[in-house]
C-alpha atoms as a PDB file:
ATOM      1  CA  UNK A   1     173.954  54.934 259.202  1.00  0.00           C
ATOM      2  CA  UNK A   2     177.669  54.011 259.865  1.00  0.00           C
ATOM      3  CA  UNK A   3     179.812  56.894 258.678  1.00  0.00           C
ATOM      4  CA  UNK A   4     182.544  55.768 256.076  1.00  0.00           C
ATOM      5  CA  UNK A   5     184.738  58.722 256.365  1.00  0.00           C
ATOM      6  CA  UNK A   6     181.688  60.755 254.857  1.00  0.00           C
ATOM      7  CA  UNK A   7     183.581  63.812 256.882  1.00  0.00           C
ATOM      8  CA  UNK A   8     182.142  62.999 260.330  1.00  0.00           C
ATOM      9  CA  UNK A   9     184.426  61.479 262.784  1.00  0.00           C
ATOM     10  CA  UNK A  10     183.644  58.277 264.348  1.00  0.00           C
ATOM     11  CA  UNK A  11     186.742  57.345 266.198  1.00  0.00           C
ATOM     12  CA  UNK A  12     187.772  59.682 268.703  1.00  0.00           C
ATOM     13  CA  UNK A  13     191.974  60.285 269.504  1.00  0.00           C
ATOM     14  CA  UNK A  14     193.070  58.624 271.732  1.00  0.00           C
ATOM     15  CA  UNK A  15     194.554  61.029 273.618  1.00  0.00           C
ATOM     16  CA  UNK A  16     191.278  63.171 273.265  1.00  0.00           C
ATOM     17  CA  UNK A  17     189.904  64.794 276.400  1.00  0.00           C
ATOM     18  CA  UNK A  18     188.167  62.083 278.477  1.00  0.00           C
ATOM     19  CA  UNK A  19     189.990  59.139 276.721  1.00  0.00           C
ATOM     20  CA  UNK A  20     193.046  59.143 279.343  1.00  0.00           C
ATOM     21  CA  UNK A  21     192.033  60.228 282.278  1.00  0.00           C
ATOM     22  CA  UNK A  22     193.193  63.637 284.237  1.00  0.00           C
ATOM     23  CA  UNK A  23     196.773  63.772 284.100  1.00  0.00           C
ATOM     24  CA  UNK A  24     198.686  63.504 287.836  1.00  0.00           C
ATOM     25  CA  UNK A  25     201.651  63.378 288.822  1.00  0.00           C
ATOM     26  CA  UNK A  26     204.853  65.253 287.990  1.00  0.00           C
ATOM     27  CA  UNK A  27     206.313  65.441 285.183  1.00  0.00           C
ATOM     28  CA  UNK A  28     209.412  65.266 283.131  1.00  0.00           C
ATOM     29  CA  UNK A  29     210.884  68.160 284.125  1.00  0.00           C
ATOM     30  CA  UNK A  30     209.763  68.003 287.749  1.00  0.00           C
ATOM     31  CA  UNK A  31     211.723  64.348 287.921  1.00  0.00           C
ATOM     32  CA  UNK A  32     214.867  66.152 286.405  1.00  0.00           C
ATOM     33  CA  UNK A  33     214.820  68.482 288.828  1.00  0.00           C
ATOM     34  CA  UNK A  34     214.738  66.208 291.777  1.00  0.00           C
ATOM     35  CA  UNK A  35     217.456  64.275 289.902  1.00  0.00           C
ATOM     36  CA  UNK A  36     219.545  67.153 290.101  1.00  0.00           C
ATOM     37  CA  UNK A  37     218.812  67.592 293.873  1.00  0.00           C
ATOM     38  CA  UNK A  38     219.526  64.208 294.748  1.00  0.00           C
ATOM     39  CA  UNK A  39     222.816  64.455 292.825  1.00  0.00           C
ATOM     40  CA  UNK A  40     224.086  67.530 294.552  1.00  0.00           C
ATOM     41  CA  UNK A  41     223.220  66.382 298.223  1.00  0.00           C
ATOM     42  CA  UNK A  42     224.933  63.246 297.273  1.00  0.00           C
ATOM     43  CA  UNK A  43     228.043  64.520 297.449  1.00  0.00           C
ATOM     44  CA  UNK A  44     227.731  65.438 300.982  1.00  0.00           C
ATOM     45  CA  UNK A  45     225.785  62.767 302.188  1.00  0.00           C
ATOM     46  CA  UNK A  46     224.531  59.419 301.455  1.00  0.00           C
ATOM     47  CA  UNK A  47     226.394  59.213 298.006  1.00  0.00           C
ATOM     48  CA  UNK A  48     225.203  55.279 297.728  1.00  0.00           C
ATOM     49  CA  UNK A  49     221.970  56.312 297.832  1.00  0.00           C
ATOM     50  CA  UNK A  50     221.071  59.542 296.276  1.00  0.00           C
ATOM     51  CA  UNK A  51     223.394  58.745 293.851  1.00  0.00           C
ATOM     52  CA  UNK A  52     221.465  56.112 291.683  1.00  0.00           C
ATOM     53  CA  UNK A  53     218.325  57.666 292.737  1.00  0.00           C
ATOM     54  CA  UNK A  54     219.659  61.016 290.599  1.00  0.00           C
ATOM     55  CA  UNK A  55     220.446  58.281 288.189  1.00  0.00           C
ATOM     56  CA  UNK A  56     216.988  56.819 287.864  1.00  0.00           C
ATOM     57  CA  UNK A  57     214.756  59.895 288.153  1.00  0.00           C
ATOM     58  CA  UNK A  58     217.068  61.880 285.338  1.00  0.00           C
ATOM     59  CA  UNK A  59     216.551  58.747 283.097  1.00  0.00           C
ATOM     60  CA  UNK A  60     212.885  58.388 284.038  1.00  0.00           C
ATOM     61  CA  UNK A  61     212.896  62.353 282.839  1.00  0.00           C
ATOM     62  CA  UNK A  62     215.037  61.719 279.719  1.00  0.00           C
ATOM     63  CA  UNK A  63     212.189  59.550 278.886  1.00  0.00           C
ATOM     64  CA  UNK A  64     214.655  56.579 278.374  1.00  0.00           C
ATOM     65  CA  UNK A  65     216.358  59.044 275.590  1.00  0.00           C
ATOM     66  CA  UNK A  66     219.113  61.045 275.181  1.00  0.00           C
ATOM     67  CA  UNK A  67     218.647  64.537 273.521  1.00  0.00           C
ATOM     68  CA  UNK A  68     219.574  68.046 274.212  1.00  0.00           C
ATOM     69  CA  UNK A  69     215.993  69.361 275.207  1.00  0.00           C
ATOM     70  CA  UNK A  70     216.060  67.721 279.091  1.00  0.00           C
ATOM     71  CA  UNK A  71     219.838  69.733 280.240  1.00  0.00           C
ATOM     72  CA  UNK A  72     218.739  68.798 284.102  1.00  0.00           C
ATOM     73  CA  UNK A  73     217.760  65.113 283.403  1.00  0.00           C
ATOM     74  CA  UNK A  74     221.203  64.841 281.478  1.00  0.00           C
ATOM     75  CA  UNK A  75     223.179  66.452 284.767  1.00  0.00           C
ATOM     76  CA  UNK A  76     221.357  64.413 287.094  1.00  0.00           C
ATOM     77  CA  UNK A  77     222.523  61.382 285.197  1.00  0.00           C
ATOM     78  CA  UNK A  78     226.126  62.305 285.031  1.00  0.00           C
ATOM     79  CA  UNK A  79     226.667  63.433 288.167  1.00  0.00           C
ATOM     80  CA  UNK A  80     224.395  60.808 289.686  1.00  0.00           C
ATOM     81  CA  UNK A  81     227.000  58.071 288.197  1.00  0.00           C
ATOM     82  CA  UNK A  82     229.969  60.378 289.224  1.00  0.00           C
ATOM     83  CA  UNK A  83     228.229  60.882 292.667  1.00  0.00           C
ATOM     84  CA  UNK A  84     227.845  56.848 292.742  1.00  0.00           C
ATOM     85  CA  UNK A  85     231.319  56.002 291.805  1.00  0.00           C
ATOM     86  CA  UNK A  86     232.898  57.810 294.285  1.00  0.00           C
ATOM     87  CA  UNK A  87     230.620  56.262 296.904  1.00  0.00           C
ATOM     88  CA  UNK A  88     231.922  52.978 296.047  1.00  0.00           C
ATOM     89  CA  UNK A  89     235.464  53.709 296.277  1.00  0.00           C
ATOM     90  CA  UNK A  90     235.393  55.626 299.147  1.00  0.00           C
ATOM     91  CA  UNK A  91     233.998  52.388 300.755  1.00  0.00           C
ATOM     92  CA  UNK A  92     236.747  50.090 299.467  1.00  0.00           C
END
């Protein structure tokens, strides 16, 4: 017999073990980390590049939100737009 919330469970979570798979990949703060990175070496070389790349992995770490809990997603942001900005100019 179907159970009809008779105390047995008969959906699982889905984020129960099984459900989604083995996680891979890094993770949030891996990406702001490499953010970060890619912010600092901009400054010194290939600011066009690095520079929105800091931009995009501290935003993909953010998790498209801005709070106080991801500190190196918010400075690889920043300085990623700083770092980006003074790219273009210095090639005007």
């Amino acid at each position: 017999m179907a159970g009809f919330g008779n105390g047995t469970r008969t959906r699982m979570s889905p984020r129960s073990r099984g459900r989604m798979g083995p996680r891979s990949g890094p993770d949030r703060a891996t990406f702001g980390i490499i953010g970060v990175i890619c912010a600092v070496a901009g400054f010194f070389v290939l600011g066009i590049v690095l520079g929105p790349v800091a931009v995009i992995t501290g935003w993909i770490s953010m998790n498209r939100q801005w709070s106080n809990r991801h500190i190196p997603a918010v400075v690889a942001v920043v300085l990623g737009a700083i770092d980006t900005v003074f790219a273009l100019i210095s090639l005007l």
